[in-house]
Protein backbone atom coordinates (compact mmCIF):
# COMPACT_ATOMS: atom_id res chain seq x y z
CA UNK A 1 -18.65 -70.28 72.52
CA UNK A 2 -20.25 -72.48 74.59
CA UNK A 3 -17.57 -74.22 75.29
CA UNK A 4 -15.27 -71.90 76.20
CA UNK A 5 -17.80 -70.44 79.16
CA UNK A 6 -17.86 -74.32 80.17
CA UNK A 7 -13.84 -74.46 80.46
CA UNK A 8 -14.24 -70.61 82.34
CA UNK A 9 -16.56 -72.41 84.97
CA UNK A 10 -14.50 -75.21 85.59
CA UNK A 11 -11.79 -73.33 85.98
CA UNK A 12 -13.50 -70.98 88.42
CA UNK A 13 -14.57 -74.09 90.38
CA UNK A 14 -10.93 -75.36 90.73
CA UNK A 15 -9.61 -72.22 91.67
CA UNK A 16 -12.18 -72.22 94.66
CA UNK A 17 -12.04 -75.62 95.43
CA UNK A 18 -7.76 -74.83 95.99
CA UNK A 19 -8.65 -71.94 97.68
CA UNK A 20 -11.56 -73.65 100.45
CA UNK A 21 -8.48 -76.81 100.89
CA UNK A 22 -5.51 -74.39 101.36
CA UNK A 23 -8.04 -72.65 104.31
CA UNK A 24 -8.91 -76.05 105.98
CA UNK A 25 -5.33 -77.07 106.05
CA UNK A 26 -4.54 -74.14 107.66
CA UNK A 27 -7.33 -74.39 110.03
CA UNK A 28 -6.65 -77.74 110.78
CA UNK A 29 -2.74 -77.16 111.87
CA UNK A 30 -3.59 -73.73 113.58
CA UNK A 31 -3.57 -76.09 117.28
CA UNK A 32 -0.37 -77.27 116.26
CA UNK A 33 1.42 -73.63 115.01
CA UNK A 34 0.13 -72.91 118.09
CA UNK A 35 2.34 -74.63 120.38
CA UNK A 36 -0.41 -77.25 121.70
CA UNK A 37 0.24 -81.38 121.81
CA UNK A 38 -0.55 -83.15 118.88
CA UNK A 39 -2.29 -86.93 118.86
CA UNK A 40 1.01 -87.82 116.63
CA UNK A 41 3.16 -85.95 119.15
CA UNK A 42 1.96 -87.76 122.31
CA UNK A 43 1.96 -91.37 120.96
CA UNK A 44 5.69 -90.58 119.15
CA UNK A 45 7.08 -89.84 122.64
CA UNK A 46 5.74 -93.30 123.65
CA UNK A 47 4.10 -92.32 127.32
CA UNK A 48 2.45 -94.65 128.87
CA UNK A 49 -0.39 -92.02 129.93
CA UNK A 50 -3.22 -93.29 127.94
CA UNK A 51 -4.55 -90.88 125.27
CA UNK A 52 -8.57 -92.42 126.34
CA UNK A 53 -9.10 -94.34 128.58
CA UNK A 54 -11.68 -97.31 128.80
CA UNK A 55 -13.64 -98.46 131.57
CA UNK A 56 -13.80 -101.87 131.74
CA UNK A 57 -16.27 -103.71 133.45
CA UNK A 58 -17.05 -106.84 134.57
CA UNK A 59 -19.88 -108.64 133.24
CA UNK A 60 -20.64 -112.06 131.61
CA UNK A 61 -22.92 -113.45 128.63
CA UNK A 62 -25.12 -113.86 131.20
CA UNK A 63 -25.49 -110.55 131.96
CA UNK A 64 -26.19 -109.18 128.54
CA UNK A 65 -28.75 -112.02 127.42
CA UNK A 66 -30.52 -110.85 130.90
CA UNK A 67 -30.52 -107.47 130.24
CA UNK A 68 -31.37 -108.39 126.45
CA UNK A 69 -34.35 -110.02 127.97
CA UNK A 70 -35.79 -107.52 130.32
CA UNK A 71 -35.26 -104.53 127.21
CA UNK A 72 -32.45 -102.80 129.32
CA UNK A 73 -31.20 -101.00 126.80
CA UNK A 74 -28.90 -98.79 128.90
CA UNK A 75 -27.11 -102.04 130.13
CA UNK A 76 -26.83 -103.63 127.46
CA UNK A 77 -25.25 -100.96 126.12
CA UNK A 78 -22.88 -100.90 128.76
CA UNK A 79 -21.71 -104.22 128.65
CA UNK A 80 -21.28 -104.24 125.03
CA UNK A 81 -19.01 -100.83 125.28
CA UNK A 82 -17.44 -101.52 128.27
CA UNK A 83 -16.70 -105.22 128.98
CA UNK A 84 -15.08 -108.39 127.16
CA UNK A 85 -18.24 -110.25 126.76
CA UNK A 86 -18.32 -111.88 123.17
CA UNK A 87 -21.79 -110.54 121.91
CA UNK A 88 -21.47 -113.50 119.68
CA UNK A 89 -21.57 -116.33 121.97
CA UNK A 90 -24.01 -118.86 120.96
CA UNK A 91 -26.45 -119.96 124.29
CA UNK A 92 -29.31 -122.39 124.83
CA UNK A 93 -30.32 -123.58 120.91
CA UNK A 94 -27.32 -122.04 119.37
CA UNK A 95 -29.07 -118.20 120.05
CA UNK A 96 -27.32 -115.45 120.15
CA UNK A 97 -27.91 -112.00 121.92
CA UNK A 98 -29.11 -110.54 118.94
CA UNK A 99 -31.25 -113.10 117.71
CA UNK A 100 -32.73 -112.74 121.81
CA UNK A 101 -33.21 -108.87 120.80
CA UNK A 102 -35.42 -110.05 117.64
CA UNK A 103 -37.10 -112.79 119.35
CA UNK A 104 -38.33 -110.10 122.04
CA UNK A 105 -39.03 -107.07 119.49
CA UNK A 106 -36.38 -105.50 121.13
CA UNK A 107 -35.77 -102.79 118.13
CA UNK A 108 -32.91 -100.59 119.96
CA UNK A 109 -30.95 -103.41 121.61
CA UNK A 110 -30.80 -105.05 117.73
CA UNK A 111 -29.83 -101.89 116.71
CA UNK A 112 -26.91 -101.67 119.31
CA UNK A 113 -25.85 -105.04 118.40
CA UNK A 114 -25.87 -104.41 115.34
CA UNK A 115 -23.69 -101.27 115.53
CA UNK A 116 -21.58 -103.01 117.96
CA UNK A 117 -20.23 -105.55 114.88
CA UNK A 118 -22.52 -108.33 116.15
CA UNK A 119 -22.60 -111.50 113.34
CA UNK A 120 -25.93 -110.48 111.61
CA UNK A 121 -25.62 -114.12 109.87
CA UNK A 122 -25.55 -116.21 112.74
CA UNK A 123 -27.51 -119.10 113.40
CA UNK A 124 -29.37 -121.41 116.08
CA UNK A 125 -29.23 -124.81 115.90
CA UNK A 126 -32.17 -124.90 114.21
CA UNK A 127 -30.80 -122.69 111.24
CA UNK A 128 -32.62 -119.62 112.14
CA UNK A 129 -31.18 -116.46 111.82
CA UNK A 130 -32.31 -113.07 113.41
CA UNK A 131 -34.19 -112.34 110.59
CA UNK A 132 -36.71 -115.27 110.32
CA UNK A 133 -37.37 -115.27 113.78
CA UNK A 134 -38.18 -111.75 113.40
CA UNK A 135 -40.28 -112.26 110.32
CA UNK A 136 -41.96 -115.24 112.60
CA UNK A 137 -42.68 -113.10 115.22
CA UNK A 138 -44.43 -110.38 113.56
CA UNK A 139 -41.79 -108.07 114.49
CA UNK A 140 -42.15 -105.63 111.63
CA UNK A 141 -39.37 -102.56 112.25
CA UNK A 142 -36.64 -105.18 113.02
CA UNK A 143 -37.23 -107.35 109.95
CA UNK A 144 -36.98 -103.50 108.24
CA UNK A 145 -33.55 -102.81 109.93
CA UNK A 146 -32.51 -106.41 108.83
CA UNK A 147 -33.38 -105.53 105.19
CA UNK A 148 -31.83 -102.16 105.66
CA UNK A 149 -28.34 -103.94 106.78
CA UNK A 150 -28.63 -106.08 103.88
CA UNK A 151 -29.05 -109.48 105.96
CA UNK A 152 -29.38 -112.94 103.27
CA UNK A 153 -33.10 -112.48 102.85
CA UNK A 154 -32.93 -115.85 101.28
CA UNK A 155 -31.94 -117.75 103.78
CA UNK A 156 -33.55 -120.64 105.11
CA UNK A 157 -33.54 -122.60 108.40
CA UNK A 158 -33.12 -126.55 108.49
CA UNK A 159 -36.46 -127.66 107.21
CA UNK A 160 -36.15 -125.30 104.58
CA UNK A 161 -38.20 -122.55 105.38
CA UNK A 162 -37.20 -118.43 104.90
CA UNK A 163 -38.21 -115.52 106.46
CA UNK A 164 -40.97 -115.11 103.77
CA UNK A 165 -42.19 -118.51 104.35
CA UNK A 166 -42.71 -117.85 108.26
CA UNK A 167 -44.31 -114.73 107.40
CA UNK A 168 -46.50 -115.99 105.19
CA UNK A 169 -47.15 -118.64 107.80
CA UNK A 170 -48.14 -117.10 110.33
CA UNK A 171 -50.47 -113.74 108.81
CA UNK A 172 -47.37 -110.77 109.23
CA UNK A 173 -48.30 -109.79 105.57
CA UNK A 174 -47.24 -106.40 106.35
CA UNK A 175 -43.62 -108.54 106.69
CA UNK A 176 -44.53 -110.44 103.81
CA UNK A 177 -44.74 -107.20 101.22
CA UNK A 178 -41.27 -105.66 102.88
CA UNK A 179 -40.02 -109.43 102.30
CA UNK A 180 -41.04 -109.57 98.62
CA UNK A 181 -40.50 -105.99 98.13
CA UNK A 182 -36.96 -106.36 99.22
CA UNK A 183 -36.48 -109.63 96.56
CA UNK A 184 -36.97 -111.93 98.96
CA UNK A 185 -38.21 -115.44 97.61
């Protein structure tokens, strides 16, 4: 008995679950019953009027490490969006604008790095990443994100020391519990 009011209910679920899809699909092709341009349309008639367009601008690595400097958040944005700057390009020490951003506790510029496909991984010529400079710092929220984003928290510079280590090191044992928390070593 009980398993015939089972079958009922997942019939009754199907049955509405066909019914909700057939509505969508006929939501989502109303704008083209209706006569107006589809994305497919536009690009299968091959114009050369761009569907979005980009504003490109002109700015160098320069630029961005600057603006990663000074916390300009709004710029750095800008040039990560709307130039060709590689936000990977290694400067002074092998650094990198993100591992700038966690040197200088600059949370939302590592988070638009971040979201912007930076390497997460990279390293200075030292063989610090992001994270253990963050973690040496003190800087709390970003080592946090890092964990978040699932960064190597086992890695370890060239003398052999982690993130954990430099916490430990230098008193951030708030750092140190996220760090060991996280199954860092």
């Amino acid at each position: 008995m009980k398993k015939t009011y089972i079958y009922i209910g997942l019939i009754v679920i199907l049955l509405i679950m066909v019914i909700v899809g057939l509505y969508i699909n006929k939501e989502i092709n109303k704008p083209i019953e209706a006569g107006l341009p589809s994305i497919e349309k536009k690009i299968s008639e091959n114009s050369t009027e761009p569907i979005l367009e980009k504003k490109v601008i002109d700015a160098s690595i320069d630029e961005l490490v600057k603006a990663t400097e000074d916390g300009n958040e709004d710029r750095v944005k800008e040039i990560v969006q709307n130039s060709n700057v590689n936000i990977d390009t290694k400067l002074d020490e092998g650094k990198t604008a993100l591992i700038i951003a966690a040197e200088k506790g600059q949370m939302s510029i590592v988070k638009d790095l971040i979201l912007a496909g930076t390497n997460i991984d990279a390293k200075t010529s030292q063989g610090k990443t992001a994270l253990i400079i963050a973690a040496e710092k003190g800087h709390l929220d970003i080592v946090n994100l890092f964990i978040n984003f699932q960064m190597d928290l086992n890695g370890r510079d060239n003398t052999g020391k982690s993130a954990l280590t430099y916490a430990k090191d230098n008193g951030h044992t708030a750092i140190v519990e996220a760090l060991s928390n996280a199954g860092a070593q």
